[in-house]
Each structure stands twice: as C-alpha cells, then as structure tokens.
Protein backbone atom coordinates (compact mmCIF):
# COMPACT_ATOMS: atom_id res chain seq x y z
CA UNK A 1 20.73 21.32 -12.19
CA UNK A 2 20.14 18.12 -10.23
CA UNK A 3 17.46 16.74 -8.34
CA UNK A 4 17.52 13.80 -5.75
CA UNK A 5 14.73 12.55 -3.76
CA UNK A 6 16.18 11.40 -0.23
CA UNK A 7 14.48 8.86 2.11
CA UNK A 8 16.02 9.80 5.12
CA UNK A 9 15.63 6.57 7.65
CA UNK A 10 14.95 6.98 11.30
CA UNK A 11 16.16 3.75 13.11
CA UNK A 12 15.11 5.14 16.96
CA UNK A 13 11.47 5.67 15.76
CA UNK A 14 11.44 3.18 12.81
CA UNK A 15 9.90 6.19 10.93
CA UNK A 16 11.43 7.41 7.07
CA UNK A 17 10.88 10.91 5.70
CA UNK A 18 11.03 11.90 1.69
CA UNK A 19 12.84 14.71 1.68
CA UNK A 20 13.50 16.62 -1.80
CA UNK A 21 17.24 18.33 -2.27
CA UNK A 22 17.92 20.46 -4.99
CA UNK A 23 20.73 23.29 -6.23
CA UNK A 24 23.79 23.49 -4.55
CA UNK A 25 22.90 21.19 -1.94
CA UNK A 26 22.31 18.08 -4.37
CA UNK A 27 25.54 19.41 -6.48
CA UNK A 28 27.43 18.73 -2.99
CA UNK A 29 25.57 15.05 -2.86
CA UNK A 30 27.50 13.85 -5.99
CA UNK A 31 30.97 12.22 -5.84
CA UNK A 32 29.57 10.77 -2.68
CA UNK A 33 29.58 7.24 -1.99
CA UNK A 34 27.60 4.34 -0.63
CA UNK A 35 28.88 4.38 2.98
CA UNK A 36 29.81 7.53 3.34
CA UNK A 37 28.91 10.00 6.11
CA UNK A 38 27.36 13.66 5.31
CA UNK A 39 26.44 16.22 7.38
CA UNK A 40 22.74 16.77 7.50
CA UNK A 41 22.74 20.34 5.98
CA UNK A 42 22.44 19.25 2.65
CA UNK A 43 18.88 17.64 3.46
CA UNK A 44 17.24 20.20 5.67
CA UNK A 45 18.68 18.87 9.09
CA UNK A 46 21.63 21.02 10.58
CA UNK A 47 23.47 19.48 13.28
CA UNK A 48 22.74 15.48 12.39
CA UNK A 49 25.39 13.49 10.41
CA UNK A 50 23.67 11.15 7.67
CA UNK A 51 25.05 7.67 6.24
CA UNK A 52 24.40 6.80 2.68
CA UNK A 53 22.84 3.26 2.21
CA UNK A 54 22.19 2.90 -1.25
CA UNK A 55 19.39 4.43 -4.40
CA UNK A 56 18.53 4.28 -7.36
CA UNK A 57 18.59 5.87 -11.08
CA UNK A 58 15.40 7.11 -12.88
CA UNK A 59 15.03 3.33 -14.49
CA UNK A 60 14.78 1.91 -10.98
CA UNK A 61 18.48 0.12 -11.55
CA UNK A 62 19.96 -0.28 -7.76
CA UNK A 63 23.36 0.85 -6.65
CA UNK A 64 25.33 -1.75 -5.22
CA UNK A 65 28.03 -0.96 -2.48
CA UNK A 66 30.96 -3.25 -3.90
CA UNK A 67 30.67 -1.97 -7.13
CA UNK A 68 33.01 0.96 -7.88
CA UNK A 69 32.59 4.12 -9.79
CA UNK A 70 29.25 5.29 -10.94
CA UNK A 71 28.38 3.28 -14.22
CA UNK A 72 25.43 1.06 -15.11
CA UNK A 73 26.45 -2.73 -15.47
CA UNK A 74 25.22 -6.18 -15.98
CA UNK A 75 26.48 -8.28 -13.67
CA UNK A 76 26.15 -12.42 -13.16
CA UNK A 77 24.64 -12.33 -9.41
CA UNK A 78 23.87 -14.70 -6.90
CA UNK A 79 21.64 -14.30 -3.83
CA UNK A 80 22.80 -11.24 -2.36
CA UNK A 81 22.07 -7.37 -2.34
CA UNK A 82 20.52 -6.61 -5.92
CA UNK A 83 19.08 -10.07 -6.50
CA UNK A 84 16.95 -12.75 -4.64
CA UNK A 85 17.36 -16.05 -6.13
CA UNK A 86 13.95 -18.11 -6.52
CA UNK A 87 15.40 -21.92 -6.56
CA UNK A 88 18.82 -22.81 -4.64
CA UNK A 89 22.10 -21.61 -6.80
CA UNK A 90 20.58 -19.64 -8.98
CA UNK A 91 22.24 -16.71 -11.01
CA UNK A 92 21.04 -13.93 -13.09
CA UNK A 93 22.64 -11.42 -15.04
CA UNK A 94 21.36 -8.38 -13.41
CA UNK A 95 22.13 -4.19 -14.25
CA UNK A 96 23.67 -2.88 -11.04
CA UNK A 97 24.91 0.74 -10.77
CA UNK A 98 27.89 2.03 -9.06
CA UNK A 99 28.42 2.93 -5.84
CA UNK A 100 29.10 6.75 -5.89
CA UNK A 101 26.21 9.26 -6.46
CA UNK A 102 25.84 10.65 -10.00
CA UNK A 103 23.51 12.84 -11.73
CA UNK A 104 21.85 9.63 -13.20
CA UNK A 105 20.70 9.11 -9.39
CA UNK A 106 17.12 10.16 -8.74
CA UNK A 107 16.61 8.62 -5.32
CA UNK A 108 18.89 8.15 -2.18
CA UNK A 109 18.44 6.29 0.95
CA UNK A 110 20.29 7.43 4.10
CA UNK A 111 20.32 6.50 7.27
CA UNK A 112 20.73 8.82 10.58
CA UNK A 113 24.07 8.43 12.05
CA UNK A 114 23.97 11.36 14.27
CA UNK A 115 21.22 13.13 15.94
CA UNK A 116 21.35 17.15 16.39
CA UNK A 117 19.34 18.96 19.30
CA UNK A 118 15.88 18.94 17.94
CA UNK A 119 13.92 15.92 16.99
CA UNK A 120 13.79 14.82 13.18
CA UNK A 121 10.08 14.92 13.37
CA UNK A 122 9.63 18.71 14.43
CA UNK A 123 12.43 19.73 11.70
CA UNK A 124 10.94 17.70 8.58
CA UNK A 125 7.00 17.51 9.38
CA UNK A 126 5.16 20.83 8.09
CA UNK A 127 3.21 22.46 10.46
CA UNK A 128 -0.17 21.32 12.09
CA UNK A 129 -2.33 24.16 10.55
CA UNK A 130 -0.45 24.04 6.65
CA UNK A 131 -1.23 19.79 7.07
CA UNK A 132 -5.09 20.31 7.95
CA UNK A 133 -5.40 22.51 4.95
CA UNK A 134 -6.61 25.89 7.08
C-alpha cells in the first residue's frame, strides 16, 4: 500500500494544510501528473477540485513539470525550477524526478483550484475540544 503526504495550498487565505492520504485514495493519486486537476475526494475535501504543483520522493529529489514519465534523472540545469544558480551562467548536474506521481513519491503539493460549499478550514482543522487536549 502507498502513502503520500499532501500539502494542500490555500491561495485565498495564504494558509497550507498537511493532509495524509492512504489506501485506495493514494492508489487513485498515481498515474497522475504535475498539472493535472483532481477532485478533492481523494484528500478529505468533497466538492473542491485540486491542481497538482509538484513533490517529492523519500530522498527529497524534486519532480520537475517538463520532465516526462516518472524516473529519477540527472540532469545538466540552469537557473530554473530544481536549481538556483549561485554566480551568473552557472550549471549543475542535478537528480530531477518525473513528472507523474509514483509510488516512489512521499510528498505532494497541490493547489486549490475549486472551492466546494464549506470552507477548507472547518473540513481539515480537528475540532476545538480534540486540539486543547480535553
């Protein structure tokens, strides 16, 4: 079985939740690529639509969007998404993954596309008395 950590990103209140997805609902995550638009069931939010923006495996290695297929490579990178260059025109040979979700993934960064009737804040925070520790 797979398990993906999600950070789901909030741009109308700049907030980001962790959210953990596991079983069938992470099963259903992979094939999916970077750019791609999922409905929110699969992370505890019926009714919004999610964007995938990127993640990572366990080894920290980024996925990179232009990338195809779900492999780790080592790629000869300028500045850009995956590496920040340090002096003008540098490059690096960096490891980039793919950009489709495999079961090498651990974490995955989405972004809300579409927002359902309640508020992403009353779905995903835990209730006031389970947070205080009563």
């Amino acid at each position: 079985m797979v398990d993906f950590k999600t950070v789901i990103n909030d741009a109308k209140t700049g907030k980001s939740y962790n959210v953990a997805v596991s079983g069938h609902h992470a099963n259903s995550l992979i094939g999916k690529g970077i750019g791609e638009v999922v409905d929110g069931i699969f992370v505890g939010l019926p009714g919004f639509k999610l964007k995938i923006t990127g993640g990572s495996d366990g080894t920290g290695t980024p996925m990179k969007r232009d990338l195809p297929g779900n492999r780790k490579r080592k790629l000869l990178l300028s500045e850009g998404n995956c590496f920040h260059e340090k002096v003008p025109g540098q490059r690096r040979r960096v490891a980039v993954r793919g950009s489709v979700i495999s079961a090498e993934i651990v974490q995955i960064n989405m972004v809300i596309d579409e927002y359902g009737s309640k508020s992403v804040e009353e779905i995903l925070s835990p209730p006031k008395d389970e947070a205080a520790g009563n």
